[in-house]
N, C-alpha and C. Protein backbone atom coordinates (compact mmCIF):
# COMPACT_ATOMS: atom_id res chain seq x y z
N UNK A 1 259.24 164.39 106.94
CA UNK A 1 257.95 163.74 107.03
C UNK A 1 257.87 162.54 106.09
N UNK A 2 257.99 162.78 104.68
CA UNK A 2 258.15 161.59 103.71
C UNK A 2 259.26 160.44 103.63
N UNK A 3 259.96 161.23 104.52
CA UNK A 3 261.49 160.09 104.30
C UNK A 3 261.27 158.89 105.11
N UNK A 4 260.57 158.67 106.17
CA UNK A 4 260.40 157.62 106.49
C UNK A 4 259.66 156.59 106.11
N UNK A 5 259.51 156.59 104.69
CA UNK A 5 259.30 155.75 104.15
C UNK A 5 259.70 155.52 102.96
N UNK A 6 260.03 154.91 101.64
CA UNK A 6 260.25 154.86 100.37
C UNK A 6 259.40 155.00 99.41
N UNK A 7 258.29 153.47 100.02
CA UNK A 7 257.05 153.54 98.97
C UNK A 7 255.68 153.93 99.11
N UNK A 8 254.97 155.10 98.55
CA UNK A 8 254.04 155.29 99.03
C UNK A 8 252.86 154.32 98.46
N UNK A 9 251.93 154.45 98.87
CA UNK A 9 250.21 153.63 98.20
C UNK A 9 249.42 154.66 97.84
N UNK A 10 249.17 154.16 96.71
CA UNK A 10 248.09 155.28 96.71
C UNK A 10 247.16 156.12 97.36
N UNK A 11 246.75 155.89 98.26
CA UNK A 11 245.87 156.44 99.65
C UNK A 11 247.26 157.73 100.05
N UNK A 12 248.15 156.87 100.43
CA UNK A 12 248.79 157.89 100.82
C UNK A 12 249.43 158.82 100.30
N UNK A 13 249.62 158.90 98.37
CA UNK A 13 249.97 159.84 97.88
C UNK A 13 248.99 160.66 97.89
N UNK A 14 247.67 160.42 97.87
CA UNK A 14 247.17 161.36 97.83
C UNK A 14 246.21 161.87 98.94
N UNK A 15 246.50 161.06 99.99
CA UNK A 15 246.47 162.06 101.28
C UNK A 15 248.10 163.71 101.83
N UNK A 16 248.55 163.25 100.94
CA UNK A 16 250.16 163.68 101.04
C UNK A 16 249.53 164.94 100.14
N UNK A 17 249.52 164.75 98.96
CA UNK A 17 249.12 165.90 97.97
C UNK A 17 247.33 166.37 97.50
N UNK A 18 246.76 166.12 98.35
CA UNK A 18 245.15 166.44 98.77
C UNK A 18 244.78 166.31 97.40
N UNK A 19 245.14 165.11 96.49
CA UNK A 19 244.16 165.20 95.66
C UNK A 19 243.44 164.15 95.34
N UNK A 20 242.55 163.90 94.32
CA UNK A 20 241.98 162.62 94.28
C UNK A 20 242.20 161.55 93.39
N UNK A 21 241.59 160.73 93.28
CA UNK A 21 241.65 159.47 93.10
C UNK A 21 241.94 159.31 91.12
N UNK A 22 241.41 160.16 90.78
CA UNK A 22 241.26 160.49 89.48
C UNK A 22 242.17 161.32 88.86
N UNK A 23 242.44 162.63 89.83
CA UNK A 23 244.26 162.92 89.53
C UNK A 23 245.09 162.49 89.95
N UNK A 24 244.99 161.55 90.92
CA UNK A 24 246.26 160.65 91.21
C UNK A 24 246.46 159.56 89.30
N UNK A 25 245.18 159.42 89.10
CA UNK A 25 245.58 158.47 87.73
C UNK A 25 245.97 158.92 86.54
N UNK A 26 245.35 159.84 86.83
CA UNK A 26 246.04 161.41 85.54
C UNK A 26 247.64 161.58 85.72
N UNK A 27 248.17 161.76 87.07
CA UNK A 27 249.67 162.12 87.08
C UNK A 27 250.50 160.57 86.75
N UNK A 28 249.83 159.81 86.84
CA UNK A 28 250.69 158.63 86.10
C UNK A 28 250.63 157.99 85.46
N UNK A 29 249.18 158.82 84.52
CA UNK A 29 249.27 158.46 83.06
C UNK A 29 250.49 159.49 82.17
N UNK A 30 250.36 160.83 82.54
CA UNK A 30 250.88 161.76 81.86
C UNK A 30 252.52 161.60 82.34
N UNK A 31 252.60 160.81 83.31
CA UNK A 31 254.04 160.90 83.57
C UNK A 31 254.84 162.46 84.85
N UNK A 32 253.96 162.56 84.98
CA UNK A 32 254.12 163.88 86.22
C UNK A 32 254.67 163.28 87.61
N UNK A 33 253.82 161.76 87.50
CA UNK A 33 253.98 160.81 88.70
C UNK A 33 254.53 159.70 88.47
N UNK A 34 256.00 159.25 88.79
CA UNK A 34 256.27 158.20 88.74
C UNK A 34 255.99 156.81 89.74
N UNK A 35 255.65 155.79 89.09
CA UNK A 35 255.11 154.64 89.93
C UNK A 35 254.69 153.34 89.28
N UNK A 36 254.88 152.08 89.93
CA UNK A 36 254.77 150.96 89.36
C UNK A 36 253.55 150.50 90.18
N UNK A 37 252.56 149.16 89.48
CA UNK A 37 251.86 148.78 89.67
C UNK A 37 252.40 146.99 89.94
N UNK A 38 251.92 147.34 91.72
CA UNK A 38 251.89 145.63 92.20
C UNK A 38 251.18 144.85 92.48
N UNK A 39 250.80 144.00 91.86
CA UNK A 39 249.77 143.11 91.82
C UNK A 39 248.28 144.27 91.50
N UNK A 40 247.89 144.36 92.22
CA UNK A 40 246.61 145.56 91.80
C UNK A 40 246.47 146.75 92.38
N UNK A 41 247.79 147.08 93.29
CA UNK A 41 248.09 148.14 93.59
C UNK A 41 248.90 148.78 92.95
N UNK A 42 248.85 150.60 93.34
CA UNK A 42 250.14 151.56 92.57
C UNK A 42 250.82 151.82 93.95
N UNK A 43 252.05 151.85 93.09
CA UNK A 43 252.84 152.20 94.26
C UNK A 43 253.94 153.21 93.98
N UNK A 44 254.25 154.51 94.74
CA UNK A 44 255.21 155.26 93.96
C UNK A 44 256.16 155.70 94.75
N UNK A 45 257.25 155.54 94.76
CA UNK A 45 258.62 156.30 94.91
C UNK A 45 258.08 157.55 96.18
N UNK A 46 258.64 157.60 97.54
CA UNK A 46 258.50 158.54 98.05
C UNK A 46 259.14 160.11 96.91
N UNK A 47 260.51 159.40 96.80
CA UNK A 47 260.74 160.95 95.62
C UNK A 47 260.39 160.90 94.18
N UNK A 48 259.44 160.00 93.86
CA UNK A 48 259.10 160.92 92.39
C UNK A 48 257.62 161.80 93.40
N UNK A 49 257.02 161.40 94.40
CA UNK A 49 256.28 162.61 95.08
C UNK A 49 257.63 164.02 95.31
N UNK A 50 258.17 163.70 95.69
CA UNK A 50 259.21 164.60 96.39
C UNK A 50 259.27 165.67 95.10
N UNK A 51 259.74 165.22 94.02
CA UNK A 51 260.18 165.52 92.66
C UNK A 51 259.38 166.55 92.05
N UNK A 52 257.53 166.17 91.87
CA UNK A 52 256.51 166.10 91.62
C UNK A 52 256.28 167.61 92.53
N UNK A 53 256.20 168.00 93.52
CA UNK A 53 256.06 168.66 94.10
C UNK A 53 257.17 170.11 93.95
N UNK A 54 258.35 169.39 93.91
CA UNK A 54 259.24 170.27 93.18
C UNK A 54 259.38 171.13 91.69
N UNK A 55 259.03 170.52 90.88
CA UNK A 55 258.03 170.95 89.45
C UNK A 55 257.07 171.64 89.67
N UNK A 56 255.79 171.42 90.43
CA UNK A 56 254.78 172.34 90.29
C UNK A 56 255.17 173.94 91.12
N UNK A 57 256.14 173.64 92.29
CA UNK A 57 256.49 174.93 93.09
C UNK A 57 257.23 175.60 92.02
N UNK A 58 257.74 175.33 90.73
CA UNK A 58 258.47 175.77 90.09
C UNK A 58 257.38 176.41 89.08
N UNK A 59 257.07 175.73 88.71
CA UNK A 59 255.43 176.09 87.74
C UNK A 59 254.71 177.28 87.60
């Protein structure tokens, strides 16, 4: 499902991981979520989601 793409947007990470807007900014302040900021968007790595998801099933 995720592989067809690389980079997600924010909308879509967190349509991907049902959360909001405010823990989407939490996981990449704390570093849970890796992702760079372009121009005034975030943008993150289909696999640091991939990754991210892998950690908490572990959790």
């Amino acid at each position: 499902m995720l592989t067809t793409k690389e980079i997600l947007t924010r909308e879509e990470v967190m349509e991907i991981l049902k959360i909001g807007r405010s823990t989407f900014y939490k996981l990449l302040q704390t570093g849970e979520l890796k992702g760079f900021k372009e121009g005034n968007r975030y943008k993150v790595p289909v696999e640091s989601v991939e990754k991210y998801v892998e950690m908490r099933m572990k959790a």
